[in-house]
N, C-alpha and C. Protein backbone atom coordinates (compact mmCIF):
# COMPACT_ATOMS: atom_id res chain seq x y z
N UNK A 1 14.10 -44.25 41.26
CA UNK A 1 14.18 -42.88 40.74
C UNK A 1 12.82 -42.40 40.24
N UNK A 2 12.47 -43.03 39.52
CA UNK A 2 10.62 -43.42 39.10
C UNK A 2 9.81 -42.52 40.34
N UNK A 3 9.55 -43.05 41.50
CA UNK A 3 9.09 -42.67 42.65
C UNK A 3 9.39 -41.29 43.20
N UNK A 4 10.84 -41.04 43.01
CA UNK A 4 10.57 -39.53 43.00
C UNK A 4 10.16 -38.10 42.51
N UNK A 5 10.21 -38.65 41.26
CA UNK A 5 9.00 -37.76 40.55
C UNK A 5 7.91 -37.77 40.52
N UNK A 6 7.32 -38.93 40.84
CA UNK A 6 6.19 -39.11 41.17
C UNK A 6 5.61 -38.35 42.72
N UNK A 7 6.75 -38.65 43.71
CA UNK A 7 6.54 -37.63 44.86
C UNK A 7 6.42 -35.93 44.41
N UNK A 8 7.62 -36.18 43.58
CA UNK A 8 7.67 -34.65 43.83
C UNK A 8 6.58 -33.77 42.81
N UNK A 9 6.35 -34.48 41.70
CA UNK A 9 5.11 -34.03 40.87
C UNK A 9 3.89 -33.83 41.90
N UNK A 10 3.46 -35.22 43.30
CA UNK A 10 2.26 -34.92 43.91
C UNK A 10 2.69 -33.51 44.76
N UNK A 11 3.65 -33.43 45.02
CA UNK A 11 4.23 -32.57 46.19
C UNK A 11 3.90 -31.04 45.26
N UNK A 12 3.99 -31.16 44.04
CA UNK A 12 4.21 -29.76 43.54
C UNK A 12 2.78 -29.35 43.38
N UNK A 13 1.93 -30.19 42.50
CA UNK A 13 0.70 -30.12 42.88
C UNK A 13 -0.22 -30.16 44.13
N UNK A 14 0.30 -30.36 45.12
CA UNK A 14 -0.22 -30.16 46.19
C UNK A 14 -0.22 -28.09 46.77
N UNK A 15 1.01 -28.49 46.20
CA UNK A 15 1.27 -27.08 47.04
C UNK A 15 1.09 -26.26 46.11
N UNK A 16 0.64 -26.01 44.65
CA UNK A 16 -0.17 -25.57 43.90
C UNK A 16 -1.72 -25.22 44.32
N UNK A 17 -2.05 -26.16 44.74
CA UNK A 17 -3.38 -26.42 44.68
C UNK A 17 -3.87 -25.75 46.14
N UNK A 18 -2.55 -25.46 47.34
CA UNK A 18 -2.78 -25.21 48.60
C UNK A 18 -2.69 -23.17 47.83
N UNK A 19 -1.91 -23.14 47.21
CA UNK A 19 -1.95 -21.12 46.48
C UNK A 19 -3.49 -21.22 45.64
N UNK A 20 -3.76 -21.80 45.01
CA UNK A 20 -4.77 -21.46 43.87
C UNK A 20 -5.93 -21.39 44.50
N UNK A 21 -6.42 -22.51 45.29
CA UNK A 21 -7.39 -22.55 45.83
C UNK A 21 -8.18 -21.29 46.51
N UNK A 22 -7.24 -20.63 47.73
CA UNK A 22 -7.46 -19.91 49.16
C UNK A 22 -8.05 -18.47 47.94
N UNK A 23 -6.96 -18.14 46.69
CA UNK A 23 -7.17 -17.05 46.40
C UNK A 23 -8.56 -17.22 45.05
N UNK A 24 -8.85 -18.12 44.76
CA UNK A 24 -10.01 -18.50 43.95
C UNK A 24 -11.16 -17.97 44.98
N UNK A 25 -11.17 -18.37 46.52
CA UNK A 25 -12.37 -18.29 47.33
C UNK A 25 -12.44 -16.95 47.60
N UNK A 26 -10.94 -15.98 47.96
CA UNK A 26 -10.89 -14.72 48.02
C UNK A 26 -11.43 -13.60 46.93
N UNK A 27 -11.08 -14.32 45.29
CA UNK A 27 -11.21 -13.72 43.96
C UNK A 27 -13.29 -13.84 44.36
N UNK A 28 -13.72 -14.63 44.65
CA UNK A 28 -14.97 -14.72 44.60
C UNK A 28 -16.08 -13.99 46.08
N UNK A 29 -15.28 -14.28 47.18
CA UNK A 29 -15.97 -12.87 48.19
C UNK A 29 -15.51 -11.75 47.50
N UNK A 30 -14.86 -10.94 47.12
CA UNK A 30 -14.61 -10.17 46.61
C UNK A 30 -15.50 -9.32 45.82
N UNK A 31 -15.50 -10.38 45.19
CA UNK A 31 -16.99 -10.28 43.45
C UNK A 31 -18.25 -9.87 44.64
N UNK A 32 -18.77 -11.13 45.25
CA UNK A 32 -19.41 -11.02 46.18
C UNK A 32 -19.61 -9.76 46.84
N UNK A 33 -18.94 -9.22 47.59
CA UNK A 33 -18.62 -7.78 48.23
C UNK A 33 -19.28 -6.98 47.25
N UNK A 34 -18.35 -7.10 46.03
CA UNK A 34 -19.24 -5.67 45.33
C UNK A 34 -20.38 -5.92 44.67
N UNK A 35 -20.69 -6.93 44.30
CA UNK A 35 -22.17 -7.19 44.09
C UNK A 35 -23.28 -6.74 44.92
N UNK A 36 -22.63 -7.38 46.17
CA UNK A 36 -23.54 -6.52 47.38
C UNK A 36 -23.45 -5.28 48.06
N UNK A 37 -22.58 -4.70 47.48
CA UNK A 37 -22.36 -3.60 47.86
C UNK A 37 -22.96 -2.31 47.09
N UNK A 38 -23.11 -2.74 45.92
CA UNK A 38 -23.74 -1.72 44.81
C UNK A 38 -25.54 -2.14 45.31
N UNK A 39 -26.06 -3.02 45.97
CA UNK A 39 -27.42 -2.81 46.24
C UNK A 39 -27.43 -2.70 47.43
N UNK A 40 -26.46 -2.24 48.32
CA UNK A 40 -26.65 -1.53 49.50
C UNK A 40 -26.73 -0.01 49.44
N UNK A 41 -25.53 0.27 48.09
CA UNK A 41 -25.68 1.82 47.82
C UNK A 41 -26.96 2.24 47.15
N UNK A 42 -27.50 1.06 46.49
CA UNK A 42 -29.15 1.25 45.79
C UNK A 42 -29.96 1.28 47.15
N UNK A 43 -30.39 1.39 47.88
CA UNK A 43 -30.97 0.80 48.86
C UNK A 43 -30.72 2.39 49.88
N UNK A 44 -29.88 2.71 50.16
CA UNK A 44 -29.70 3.66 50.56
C UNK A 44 -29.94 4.95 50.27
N UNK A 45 -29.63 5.22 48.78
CA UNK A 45 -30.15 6.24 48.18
C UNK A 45 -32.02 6.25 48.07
N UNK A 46 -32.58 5.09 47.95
CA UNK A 46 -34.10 5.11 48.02
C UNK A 46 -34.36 5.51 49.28
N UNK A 47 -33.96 5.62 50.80
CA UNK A 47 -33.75 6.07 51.76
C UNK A 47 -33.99 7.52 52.02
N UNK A 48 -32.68 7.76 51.49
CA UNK A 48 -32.61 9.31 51.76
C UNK A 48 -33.53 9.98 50.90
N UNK A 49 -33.91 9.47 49.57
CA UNK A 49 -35.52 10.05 48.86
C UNK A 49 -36.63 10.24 49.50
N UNK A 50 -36.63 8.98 49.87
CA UNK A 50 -38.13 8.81 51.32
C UNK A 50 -37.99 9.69 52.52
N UNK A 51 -36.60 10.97 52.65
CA UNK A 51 -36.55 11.69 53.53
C UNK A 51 -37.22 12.54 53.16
């Protein structure tokens, strides 16, 4: 009986760890994105000045 909690504890943490993960990497392109995205809009506007 021992052993199955032990399965099912790895089992739950597994499949924890298979949700948390994917959206941790998503939560962080994200960040990413607009980080880079606010010095593309910087970048652009110095552009159209130089017109």
């Amino acid at each position: 009986m021992k052993i199955v909690k032990i399965l099912g504890t790895f089992l739950l943490l597994v499949l924890a760890a298979l949700v948390v993960i994917p959206l941790i990497v998503l939560a962080g392109l994200f960040v990413w994105l607009k980080l880079t995205e606010e010095g593309d809009e910087e970048s652009l506007e110095l552009d159209q000045e130089d017109l």
